[in-house]
PDB file of N, CA and C in Angstrom:
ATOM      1  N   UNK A   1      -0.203  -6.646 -12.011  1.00  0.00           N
ATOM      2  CA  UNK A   1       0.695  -5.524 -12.024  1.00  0.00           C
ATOM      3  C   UNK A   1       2.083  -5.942 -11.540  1.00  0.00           C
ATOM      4  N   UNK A   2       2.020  -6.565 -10.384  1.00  0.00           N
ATOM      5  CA  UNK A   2       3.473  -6.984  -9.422  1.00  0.00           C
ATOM      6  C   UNK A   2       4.211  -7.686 -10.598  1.00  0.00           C
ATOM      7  N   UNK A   3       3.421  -9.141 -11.231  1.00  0.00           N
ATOM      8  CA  UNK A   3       3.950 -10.238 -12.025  1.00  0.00           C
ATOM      9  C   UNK A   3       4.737  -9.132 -12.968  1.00  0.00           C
ATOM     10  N   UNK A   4       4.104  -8.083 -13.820  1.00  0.00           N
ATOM     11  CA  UNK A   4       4.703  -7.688 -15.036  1.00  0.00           C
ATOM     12  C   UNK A   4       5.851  -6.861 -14.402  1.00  0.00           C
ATOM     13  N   UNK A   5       5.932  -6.472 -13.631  1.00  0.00           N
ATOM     14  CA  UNK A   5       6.875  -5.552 -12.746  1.00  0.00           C
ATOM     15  C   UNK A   5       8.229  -6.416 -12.757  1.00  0.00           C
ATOM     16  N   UNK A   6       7.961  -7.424 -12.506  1.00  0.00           N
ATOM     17  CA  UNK A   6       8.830  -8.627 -11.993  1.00  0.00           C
ATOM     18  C   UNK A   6       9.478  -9.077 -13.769  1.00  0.00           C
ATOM     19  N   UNK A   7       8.687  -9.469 -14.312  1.00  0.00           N
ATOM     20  CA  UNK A   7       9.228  -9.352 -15.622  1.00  0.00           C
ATOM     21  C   UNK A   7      10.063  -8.211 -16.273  1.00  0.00           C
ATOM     22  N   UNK A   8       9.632  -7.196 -16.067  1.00  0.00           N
ATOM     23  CA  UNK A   8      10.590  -6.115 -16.484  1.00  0.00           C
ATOM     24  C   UNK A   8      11.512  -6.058 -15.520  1.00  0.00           C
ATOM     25  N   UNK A   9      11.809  -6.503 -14.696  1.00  0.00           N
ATOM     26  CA  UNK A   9      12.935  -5.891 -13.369  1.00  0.00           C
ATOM     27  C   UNK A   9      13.039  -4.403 -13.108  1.00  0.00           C
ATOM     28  N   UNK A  10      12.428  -3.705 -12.936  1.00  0.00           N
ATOM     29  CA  UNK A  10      12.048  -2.623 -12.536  1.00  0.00           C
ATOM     30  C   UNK A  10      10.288  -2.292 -12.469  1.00  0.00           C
ATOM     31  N   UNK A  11      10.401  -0.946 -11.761  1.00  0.00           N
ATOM     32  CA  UNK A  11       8.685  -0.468 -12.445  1.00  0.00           C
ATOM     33  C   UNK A  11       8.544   0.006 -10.528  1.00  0.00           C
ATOM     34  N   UNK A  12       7.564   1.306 -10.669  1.00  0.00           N
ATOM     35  CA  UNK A  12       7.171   2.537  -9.324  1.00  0.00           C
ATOM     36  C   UNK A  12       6.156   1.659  -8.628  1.00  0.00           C
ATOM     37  N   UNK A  13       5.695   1.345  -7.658  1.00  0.00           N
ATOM     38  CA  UNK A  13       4.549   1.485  -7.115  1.00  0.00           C
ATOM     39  C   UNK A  13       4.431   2.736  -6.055  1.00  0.00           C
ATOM     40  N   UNK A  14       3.057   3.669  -6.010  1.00  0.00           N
ATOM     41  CA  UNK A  14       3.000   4.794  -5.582  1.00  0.00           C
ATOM     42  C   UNK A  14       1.968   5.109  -4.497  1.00  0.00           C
ATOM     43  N   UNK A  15       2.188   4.902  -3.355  1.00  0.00           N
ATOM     44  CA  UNK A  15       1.326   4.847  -2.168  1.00  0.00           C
ATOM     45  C   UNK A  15       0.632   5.705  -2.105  1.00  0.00           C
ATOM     46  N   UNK A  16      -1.023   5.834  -1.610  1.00  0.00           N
ATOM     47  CA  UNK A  16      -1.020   7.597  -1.333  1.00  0.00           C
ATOM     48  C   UNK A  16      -2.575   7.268  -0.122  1.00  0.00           C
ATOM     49  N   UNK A  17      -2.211   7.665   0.757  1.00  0.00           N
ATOM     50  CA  UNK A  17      -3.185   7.326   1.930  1.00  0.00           C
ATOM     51  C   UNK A  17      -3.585   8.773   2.250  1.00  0.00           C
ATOM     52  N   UNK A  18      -4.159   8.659   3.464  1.00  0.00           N
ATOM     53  CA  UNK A  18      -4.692   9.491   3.710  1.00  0.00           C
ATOM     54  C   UNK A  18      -4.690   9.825   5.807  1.00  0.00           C
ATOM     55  N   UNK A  19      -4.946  11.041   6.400  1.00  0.00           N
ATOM     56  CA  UNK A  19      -5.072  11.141   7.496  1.00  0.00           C
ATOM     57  C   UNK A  19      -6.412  10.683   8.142  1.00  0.00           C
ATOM     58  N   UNK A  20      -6.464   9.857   7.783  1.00  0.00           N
ATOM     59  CA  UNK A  20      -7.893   9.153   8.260  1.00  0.00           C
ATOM     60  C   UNK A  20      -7.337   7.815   8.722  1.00  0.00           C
ATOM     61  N   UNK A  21      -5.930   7.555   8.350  1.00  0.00           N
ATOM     62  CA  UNK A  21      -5.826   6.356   8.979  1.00  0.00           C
ATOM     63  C   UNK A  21      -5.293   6.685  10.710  1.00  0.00           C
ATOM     64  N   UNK A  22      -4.978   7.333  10.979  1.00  0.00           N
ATOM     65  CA  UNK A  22      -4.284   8.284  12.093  1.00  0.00           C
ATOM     66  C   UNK A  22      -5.561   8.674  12.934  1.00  0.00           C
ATOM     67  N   UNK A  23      -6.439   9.106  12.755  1.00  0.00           N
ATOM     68  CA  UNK A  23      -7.474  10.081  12.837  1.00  0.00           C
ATOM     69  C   UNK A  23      -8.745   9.708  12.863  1.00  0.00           C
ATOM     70  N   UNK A  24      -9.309   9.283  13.749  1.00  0.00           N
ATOM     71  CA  UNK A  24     -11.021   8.617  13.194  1.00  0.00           C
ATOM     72  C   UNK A  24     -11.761   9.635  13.025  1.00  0.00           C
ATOM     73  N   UNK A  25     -12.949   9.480  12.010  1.00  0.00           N
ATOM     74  CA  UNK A  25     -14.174  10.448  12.167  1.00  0.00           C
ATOM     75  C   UNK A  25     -15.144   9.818  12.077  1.00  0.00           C
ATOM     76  N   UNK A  26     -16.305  10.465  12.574  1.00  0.00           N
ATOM     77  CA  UNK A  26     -17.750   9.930  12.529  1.00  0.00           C
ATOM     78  C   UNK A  26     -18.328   9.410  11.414  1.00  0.00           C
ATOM     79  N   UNK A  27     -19.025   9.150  10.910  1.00  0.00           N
ATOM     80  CA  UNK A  27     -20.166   8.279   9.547  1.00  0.00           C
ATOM     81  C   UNK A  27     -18.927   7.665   8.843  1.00  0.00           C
ATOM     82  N   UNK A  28     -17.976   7.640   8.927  1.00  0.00           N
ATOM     83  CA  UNK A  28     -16.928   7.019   7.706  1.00  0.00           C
ATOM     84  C   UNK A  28     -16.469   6.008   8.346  1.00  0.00           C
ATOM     85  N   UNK A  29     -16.459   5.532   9.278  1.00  0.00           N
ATOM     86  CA  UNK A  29     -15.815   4.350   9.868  1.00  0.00           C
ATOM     87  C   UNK A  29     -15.368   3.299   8.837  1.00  0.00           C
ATOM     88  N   UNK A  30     -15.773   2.937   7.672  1.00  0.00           N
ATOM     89  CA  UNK A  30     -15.024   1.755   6.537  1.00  0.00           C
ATOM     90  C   UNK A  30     -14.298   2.172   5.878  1.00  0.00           C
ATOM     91  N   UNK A  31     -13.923   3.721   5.986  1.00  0.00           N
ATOM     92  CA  UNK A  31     -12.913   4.884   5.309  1.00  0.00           C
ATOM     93  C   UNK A  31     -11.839   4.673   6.366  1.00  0.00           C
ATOM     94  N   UNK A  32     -11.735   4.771   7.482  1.00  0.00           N
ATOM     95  CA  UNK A  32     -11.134   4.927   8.468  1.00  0.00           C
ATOM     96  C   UNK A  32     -10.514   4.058   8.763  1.00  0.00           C
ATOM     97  N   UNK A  33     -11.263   2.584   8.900  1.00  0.00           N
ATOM     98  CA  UNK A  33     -10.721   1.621   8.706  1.00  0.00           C
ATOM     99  C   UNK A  33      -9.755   0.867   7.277  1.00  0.00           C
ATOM    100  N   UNK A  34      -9.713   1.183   6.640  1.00  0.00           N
ATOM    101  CA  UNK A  34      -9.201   1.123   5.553  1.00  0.00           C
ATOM    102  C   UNK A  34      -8.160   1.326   4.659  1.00  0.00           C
ATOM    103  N   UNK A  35      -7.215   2.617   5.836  1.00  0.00           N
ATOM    104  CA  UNK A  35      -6.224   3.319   5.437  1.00  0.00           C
ATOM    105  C   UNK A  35      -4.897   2.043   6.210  1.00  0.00           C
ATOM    106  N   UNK A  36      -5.312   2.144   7.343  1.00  0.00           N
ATOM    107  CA  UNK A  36      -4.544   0.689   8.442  1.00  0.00           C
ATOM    108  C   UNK A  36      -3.899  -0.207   7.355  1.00  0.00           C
ATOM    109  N   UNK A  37      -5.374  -0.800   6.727  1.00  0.00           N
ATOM    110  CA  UNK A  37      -5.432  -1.981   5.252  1.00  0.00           C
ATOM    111  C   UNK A  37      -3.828  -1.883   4.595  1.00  0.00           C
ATOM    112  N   UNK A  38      -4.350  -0.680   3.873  1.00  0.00           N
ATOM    113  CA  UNK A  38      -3.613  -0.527   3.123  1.00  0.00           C
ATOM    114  C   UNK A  38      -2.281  -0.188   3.317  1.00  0.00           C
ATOM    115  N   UNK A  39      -1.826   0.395   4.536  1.00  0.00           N
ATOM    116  CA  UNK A  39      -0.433   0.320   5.720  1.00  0.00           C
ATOM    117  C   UNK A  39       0.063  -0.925   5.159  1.00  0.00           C
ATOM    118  N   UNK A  40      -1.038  -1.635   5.852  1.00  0.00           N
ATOM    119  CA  UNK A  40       0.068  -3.408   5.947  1.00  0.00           C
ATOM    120  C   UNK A  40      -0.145  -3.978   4.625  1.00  0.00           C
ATOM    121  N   UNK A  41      -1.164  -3.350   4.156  1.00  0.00           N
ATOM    122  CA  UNK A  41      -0.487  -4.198   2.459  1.00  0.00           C
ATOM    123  C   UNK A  41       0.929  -3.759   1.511  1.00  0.00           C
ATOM    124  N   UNK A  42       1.134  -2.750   1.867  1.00  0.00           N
ATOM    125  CA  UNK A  42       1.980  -2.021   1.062  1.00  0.00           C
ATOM    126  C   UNK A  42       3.498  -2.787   2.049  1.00  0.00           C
ATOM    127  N   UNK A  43       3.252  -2.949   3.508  1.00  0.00           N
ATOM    128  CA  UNK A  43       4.530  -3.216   4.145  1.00  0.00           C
ATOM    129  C   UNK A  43       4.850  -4.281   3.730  1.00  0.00           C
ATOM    130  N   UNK A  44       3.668  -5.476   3.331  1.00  0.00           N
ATOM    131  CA  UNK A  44       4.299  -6.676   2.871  1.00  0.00           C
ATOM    132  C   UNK A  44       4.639  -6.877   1.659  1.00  0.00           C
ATOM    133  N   UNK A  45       3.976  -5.871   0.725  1.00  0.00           N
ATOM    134  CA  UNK A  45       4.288  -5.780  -0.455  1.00  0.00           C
ATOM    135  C   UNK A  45       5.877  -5.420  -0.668  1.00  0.00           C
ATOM    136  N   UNK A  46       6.192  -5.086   0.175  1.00  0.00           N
ATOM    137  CA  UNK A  46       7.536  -4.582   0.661  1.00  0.00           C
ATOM    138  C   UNK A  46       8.693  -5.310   0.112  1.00  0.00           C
ATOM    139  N   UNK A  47       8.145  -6.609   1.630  1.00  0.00           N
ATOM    140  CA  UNK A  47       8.975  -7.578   2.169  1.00  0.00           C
ATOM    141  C   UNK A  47       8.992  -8.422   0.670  1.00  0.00           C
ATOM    142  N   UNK A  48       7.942  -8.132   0.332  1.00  0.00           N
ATOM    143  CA  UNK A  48       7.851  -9.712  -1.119  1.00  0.00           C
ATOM    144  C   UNK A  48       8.813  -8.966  -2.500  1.00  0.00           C
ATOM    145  N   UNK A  49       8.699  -7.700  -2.565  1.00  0.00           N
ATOM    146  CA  UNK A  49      10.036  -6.745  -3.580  1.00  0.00           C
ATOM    147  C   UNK A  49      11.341  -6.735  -3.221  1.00  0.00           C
ATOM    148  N   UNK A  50      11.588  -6.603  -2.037  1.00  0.00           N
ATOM    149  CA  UNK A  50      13.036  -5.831  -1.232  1.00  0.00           C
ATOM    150  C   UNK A  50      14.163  -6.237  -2.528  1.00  0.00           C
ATOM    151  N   UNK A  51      14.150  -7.423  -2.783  1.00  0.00           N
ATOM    152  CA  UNK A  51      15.530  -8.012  -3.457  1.00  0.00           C
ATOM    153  C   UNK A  51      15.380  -7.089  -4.906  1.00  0.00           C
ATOM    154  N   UNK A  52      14.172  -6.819  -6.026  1.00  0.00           N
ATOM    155  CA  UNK A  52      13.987  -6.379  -6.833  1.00  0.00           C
ATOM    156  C   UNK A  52      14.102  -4.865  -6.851  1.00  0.00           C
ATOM    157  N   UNK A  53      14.235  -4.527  -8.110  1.00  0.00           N
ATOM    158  CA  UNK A  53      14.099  -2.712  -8.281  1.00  0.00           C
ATOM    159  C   UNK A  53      13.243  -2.186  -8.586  1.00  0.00           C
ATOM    160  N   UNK A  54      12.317  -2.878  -8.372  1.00  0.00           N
ATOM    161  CA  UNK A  54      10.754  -1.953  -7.997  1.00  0.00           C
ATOM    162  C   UNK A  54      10.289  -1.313  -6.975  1.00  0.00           C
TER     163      UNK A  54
END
């Protein structure tokens, strides 16, 4: 997805988490854990776009 993004010089990526990363609940703990994940993937995904218009 990123590579073709990068080829076009533009293109959205669209986050969408949830209050479970904030928030623990009982029996879901790999739900819970998971939202964090995806925090820091998206932040570095960040750092590796910034210069581009994606």
């Amino acid at each position: 997805m990123l590579s073709i993004m990068k080829q076009q010089k533009h293109g959205y990526i669209i986050q969408i988490s949830s209050f479970a990363g904030l928030v623990n609940f009982p029996s879901i703990g790999f739900y819970n854990g998971s939202k964090p994940a995806i925090e820091s993937f998206i932040e570095s995904l960040n750092l590796e776009i910034q210069n581009t218009r994606i």
